[in-house]
Protein backbone atom coordinates (compact mmCIF):
# COMPACT_ATOMS: atom_id res chain seq x y z
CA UNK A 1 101.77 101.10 130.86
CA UNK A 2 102.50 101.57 134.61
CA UNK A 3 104.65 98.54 134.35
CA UNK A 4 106.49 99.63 131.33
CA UNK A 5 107.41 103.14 132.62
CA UNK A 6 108.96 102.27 135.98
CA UNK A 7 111.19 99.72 133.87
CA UNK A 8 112.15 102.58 131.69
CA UNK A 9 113.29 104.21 134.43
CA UNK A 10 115.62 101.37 135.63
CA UNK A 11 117.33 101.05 132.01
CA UNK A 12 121.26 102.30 131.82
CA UNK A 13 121.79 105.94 131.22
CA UNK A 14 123.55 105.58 127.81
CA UNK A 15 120.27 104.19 126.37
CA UNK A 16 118.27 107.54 126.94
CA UNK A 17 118.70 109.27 123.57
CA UNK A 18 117.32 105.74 122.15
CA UNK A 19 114.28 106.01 124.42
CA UNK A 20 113.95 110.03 123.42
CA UNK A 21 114.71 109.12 119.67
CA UNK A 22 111.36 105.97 119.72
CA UNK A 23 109.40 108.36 121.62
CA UNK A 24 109.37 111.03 118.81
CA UNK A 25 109.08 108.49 116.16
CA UNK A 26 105.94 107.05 117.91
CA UNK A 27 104.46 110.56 118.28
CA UNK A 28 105.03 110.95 114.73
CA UNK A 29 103.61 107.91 113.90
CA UNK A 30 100.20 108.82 115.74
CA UNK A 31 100.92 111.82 113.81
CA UNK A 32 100.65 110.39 110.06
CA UNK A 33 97.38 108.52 111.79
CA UNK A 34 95.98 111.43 112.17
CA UNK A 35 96.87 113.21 108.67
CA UNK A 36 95.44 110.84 106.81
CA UNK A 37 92.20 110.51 108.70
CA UNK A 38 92.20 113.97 107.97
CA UNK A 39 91.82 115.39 111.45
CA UNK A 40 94.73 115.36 114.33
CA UNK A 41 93.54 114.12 117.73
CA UNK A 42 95.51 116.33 120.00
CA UNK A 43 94.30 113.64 123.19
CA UNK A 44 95.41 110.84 120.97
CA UNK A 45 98.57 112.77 120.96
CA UNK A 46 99.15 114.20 124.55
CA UNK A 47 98.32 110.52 125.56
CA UNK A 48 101.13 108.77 123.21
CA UNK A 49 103.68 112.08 124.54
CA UNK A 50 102.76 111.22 128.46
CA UNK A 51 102.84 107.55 127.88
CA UNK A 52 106.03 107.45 126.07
């Protein structure tokens, strides 16, 4: 994960709203998870935010 941030980091500016725009689609992705276990794991879900 370490790895994979710092590289983010290095990646041209104009490919920043594509970063933002996979972020919130793998949040929401942890998010359906969680609906249909029936119970939201707000860790599972501050980790996938922090870790990107």
């Amino acid at each position: 994960l370490a790895r994979r941030r710092r590289h983010s980091r290095d990646l041209p500016i104009r490919s920043s709203a594509h970063l933002k725009v996979a972020r919130v689609g793998h949040i929401l992705s942890i998010l359906a998870q969680s609906s249909r276990r029936g119970e939201l794991q707000w860790s599972d879900l501050a980790a996938a935010i922090s870790s990107g």
